[in-house]
Protein backbone atom coordinates (compact mmCIF):
# COMPACT_ATOMS: atom_id res chain seq x y z
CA UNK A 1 -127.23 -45.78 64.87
CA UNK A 2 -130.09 -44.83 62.65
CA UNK A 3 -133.94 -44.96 62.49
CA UNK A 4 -134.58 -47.98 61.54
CA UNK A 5 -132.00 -49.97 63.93
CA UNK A 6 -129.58 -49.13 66.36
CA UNK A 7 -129.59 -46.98 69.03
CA UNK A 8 -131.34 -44.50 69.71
CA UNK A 9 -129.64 -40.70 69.72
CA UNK A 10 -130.39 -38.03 67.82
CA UNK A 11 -130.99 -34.64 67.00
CA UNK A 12 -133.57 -32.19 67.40
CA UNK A 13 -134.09 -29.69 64.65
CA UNK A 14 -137.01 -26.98 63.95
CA UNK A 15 -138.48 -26.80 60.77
CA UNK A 16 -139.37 -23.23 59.55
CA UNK A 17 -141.40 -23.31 56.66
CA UNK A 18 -144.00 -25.01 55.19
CA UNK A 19 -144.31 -28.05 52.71
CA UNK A 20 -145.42 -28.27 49.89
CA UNK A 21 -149.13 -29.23 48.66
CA UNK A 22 -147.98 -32.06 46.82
CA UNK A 23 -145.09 -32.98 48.60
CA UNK A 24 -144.40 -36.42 46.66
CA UNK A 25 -143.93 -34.90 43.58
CA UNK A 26 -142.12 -32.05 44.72
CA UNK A 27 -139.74 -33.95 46.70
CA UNK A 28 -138.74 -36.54 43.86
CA UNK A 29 -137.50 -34.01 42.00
CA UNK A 30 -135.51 -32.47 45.16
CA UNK A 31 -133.85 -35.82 46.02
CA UNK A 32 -133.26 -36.27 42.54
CA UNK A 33 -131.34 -33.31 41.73
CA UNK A 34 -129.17 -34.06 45.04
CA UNK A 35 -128.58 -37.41 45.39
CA UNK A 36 -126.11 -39.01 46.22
CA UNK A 37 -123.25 -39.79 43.47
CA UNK A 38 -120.37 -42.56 43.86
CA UNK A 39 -117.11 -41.54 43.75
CA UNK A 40 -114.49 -42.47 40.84
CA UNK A 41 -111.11 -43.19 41.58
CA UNK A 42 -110.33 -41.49 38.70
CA UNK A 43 -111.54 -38.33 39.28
CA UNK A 44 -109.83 -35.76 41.68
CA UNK A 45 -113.15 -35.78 43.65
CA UNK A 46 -112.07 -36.63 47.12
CA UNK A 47 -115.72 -36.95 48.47
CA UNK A 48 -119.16 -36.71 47.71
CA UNK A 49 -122.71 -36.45 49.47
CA UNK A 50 -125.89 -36.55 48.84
CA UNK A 51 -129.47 -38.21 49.61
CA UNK A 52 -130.20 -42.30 49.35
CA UNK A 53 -133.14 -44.87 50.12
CA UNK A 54 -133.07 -45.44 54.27
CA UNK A 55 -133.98 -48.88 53.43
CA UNK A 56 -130.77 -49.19 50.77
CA UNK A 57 -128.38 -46.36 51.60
CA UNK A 58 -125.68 -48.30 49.34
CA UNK A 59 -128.46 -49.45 46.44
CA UNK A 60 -127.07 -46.70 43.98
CA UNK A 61 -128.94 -47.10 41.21
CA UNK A 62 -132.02 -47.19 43.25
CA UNK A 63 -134.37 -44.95 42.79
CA UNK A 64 -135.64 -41.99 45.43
CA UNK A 65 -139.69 -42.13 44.59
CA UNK A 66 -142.37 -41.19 46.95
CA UNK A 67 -143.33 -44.70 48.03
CA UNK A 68 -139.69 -44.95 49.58
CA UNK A 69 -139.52 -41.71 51.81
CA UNK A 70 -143.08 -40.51 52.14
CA UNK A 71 -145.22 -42.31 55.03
CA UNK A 72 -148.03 -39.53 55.32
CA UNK A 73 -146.85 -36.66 57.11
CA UNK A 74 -143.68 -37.77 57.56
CA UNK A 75 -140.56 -37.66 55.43
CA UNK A 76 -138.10 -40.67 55.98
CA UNK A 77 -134.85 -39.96 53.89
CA UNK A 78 -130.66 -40.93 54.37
CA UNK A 79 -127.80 -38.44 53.88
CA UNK A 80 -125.01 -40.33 52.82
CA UNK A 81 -121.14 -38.98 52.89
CA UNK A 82 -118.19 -40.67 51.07
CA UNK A 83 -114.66 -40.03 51.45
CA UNK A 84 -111.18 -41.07 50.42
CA UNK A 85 -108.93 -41.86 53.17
CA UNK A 86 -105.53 -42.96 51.87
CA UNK A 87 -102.86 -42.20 54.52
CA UNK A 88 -100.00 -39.65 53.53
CA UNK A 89 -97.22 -42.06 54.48
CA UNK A 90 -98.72 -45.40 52.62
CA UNK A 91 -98.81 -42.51 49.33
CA UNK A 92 -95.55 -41.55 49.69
CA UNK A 93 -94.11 -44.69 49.82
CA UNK A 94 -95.65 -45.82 46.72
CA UNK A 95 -94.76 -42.85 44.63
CA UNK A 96 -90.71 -43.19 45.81
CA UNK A 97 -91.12 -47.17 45.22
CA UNK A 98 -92.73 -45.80 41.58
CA UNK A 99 -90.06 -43.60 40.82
CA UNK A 100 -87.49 -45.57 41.65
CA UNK A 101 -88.85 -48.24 39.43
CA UNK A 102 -89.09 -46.04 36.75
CA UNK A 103 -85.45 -45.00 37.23
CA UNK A 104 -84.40 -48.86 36.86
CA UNK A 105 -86.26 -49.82 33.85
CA UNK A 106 -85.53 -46.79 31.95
CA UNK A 107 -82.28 -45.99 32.96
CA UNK A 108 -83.05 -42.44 33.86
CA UNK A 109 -81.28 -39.69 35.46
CA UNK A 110 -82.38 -39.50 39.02
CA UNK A 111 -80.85 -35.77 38.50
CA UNK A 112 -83.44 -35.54 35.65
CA UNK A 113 -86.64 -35.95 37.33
CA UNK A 114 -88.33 -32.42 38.28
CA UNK A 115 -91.39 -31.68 40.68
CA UNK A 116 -93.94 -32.13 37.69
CA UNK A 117 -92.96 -35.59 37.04
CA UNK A 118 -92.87 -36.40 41.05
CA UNK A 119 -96.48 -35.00 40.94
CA UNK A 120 -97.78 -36.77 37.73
CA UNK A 121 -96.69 -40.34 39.26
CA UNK A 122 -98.00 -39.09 42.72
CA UNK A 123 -101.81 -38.48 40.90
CA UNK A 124 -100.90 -42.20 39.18
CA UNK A 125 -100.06 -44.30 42.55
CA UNK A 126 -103.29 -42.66 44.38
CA UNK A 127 -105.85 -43.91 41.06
CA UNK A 128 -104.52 -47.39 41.95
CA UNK A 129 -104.67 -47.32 45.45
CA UNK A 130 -107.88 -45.73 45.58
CA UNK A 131 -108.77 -48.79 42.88
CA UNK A 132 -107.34 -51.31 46.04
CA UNK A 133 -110.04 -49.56 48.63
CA UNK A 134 -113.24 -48.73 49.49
CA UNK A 135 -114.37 -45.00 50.49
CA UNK A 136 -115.22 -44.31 54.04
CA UNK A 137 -119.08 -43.95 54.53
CA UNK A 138 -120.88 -42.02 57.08
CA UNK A 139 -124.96 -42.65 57.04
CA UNK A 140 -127.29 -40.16 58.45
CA UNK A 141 -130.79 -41.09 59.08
CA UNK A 142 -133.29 -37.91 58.78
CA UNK A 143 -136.99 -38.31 59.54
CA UNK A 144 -138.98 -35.27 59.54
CA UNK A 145 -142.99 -34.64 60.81
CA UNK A 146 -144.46 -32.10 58.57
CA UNK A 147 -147.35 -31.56 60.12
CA UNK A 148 -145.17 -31.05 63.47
CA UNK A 149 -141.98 -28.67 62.03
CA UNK A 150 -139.63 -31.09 63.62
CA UNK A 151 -136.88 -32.78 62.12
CA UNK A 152 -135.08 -35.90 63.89
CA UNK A 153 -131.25 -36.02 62.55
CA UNK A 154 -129.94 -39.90 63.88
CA UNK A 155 -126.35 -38.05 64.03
CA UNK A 156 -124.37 -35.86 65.68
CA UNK A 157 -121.21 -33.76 65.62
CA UNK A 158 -120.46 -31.21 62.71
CA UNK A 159 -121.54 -33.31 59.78
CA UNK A 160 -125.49 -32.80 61.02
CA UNK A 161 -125.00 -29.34 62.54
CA UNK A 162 -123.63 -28.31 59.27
CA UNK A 163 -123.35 -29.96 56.10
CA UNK A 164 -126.44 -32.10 56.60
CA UNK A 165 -128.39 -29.18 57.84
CA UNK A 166 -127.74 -26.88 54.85
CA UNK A 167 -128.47 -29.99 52.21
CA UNK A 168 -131.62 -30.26 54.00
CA UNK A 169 -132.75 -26.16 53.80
CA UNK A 170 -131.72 -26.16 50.21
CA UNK A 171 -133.47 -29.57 49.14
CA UNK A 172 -136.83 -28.59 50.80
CA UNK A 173 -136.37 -24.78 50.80
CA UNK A 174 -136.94 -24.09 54.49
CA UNK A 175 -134.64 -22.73 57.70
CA UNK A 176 -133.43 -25.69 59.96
CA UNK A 177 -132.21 -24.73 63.78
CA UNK A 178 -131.49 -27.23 66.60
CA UNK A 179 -134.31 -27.75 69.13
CA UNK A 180 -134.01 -27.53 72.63
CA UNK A 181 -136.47 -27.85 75.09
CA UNK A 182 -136.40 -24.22 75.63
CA UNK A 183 -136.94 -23.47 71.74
CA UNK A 184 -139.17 -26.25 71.72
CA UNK A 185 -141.34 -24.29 74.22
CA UNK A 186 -142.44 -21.09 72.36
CA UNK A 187 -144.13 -23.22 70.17
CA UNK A 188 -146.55 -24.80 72.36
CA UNK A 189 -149.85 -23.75 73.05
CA UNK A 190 -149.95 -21.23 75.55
CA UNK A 191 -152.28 -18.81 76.87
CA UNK A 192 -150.78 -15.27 77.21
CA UNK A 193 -150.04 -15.29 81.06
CA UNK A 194 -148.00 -18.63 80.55
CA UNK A 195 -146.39 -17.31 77.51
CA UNK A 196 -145.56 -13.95 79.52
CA UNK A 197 -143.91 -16.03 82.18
CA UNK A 198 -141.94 -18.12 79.79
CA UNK A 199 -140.46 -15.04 78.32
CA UNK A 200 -139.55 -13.70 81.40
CA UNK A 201 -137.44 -16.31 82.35
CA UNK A 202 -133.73 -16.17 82.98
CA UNK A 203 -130.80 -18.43 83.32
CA UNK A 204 -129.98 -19.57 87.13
CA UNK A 205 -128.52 -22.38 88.55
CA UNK A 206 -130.27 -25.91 89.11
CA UNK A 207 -129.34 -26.25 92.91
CA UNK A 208 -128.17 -22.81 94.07
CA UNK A 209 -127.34 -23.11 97.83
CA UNK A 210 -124.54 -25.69 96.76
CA UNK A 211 -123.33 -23.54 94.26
CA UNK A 212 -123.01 -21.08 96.82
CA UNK A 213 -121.73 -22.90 99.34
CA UNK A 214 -118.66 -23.76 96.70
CA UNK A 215 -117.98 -20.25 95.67
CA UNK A 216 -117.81 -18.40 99.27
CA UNK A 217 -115.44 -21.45 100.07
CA UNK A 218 -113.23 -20.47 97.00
CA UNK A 219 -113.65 -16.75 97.98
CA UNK A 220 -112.42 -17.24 101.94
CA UNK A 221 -109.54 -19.54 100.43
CA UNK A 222 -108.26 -17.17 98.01
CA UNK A 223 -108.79 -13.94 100.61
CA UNK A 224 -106.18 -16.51 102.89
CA UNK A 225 -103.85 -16.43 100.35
CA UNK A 226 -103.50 -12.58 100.28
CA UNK A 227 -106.06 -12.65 96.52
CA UNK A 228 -109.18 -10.66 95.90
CA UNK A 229 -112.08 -13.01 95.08
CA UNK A 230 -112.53 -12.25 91.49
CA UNK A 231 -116.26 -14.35 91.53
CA UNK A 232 -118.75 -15.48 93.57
CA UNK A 233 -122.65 -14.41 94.13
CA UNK A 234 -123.24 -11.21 95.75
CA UNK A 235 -123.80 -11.68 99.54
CA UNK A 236 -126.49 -9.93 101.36
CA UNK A 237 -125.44 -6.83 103.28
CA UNK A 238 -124.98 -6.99 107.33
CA UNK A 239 -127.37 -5.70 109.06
CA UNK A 240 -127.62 -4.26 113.04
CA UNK A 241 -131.89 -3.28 112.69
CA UNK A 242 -133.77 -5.33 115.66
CA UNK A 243 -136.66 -7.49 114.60
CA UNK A 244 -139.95 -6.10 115.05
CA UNK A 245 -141.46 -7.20 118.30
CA UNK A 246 -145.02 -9.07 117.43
CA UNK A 247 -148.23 -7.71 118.80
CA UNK A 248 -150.94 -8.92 120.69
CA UNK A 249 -153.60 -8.20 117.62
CA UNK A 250 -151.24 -9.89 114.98
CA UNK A 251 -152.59 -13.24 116.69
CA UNK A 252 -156.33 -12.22 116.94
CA UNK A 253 -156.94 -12.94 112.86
CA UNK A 254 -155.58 -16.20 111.68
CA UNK A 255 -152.95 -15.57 108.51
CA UNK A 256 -155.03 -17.41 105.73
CA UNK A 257 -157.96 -14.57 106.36
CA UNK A 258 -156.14 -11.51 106.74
C-alpha cells in the first residue's frame, strides 16, 4: 500500500510545529543528512533506515531535491527500512558444514578448535550468505499538508508509531502524535459554547440499553450461582412515592407556551 498505488490505509498524525520559510532548501539538507543508506554484507550492520524518492524508493543514488518531495504545501517523502533476515538454523548449518570442511582439508584437531574460531567462521558463512540474498524491505509512504499540521503515514503497526515517527520529529524538528477524530476536533474552528461542550464530554457507550440489557443478565446469572456481581451499571433505586395526580389547570395552557 502506499500513496501513489495501492490501497488505501493509513495513518493519521498531528503536526506540532511550524515549517520552515523556505522549506525546499531546508528540507534538502534534512533528507540529506538522513537518507537512506544500503546495507553491506560486510559490515555487522544488520539494518538500516532512512528517507528515499516516493517515485524511486530503491533508486539509491538518486537524489532527494525539492522538485521530488515538494508539491506546494505539501511534503511527499518515503521511509525506507532494510533488514537482514538469515534464519538461525540455515546459519548454523553452514558454519558446522564449514568447520567440518576445514577439519578435512587441514587435518585439524576437532579437540583443537575453541569458541573464537567457531565464532570467526560463524561471522565468515553469514558475509556469504548475506552475499546469496537480498535484504527485506519495508516502504512507508509519508505525505504531509503544511499548511494543515497533518501528516498521512501509508503504514501501520510499530514501525510508523515509532521509528518512523521519531525520524520524522527529528528530520523536520517538530512533535508528531496520532490523530483521532477526537484530537482532530480541538483544532477546528469553534466558537466558545461549542468548544465548552466538546470539553465537557465524556466516554459512554454507543448503544447503552443493550449494553445494559447484557450486564443485568450477567449480574442475575452470576447472583444464581451463589457470586456477587462484581460489574454492571448502577440501577436506579425502588421507589413506593405515588405519581402526582394531574390537575384541572395543568390542561388550561398548552405545554409549548407555559
Amino acid at each position: 500500500m502506499g500513496a501513489l498505488g495501492g490501497s488505501l490505509s493509513y495513518m493519521r498524525f498531528l503536526v506540532d510545529g511550524e515549517a520552515p520559510k523556505n522549506p525546499g532548501a531546508a528540507f534538502e539538507k534534512a533528507f540529506e543528512s538522513r537518507r537512506f543508506t544500503p546495507l553491506n554484507p560486510a559490515q555487522e550492520a544488520a539494518e538500516s533506515a532512512g528517507w528515499v524518492v516516493t517515485e524511486a524508493p530503491f533508486d539509491d543514488e538518486l537524489p532527494i531535491t525539492r522538485g521530488v518531495f515538494l508539491f506546494g504545501d505539501l511534503v511527499v517523502i518515503s521511509y525506507r527500512e532494510d533488514k537482514w533476515a538469515i534464519p538461525k538454523p540455515v546459519l548454523k548449518r553452514e558454519t558446522q558444514k564449514r568447520i567440518q570442511q576445514i577439519i578435512d582439508e587441514e587435518k585439524k584437531d576437532p579437540e583443537t578448535i575453541g569458541k573464537a574460531f567457531v565464532k570467526a567462521v560463524q561471522d565468515s558463512v553469514l558475509v556469504q550468505l548475506k552475499q546469496k540474498t537480498l535484504p527485506r524491505s519495508k516502504i512507508i509512504d509519508v505525505v504531509w499538508d503544511m499548511a494543515k499540521g497533518e501528516a498521512r503515514v501509508f503504514g501501520r503497526g510499530t514501525v510508523v508509531s515509532e521509528r518512523l515517527a521519531s525520524l520524522f520529529e527529528r528530520t523536520f524538528q517538530v512533535r508528531v502524535d496520532v490523530g483521532p477524530w477526537a484530537a482532530r476536533a480541538f483544532r477546528l474552528d469553534l466558537g466558545s459554547r461549542a468548544m465548552g461542550v466538546l470539553e465537557r464530554l465524556s466516554p459512554g457507550w454507543l448503544f447503552p440499553d443493550p449494553m445494559r440489557a447484557i450486564e443485568e443478565g450477567l449480574d442475575e446469572a452470576l447472583t444464581g450461582a451463589g457470586v456477587a456481581p462484581t460489574i454492571g451499571m448502577p440501577k436506579p433505586k425502588a421507589t413506593t412515592a405515588a405519581a402526582p395526580t394531574p390537575k384541572a389547570s395543568d390542561f388550561d395552557t398548552p405545554p409549548w407556551e407555559g
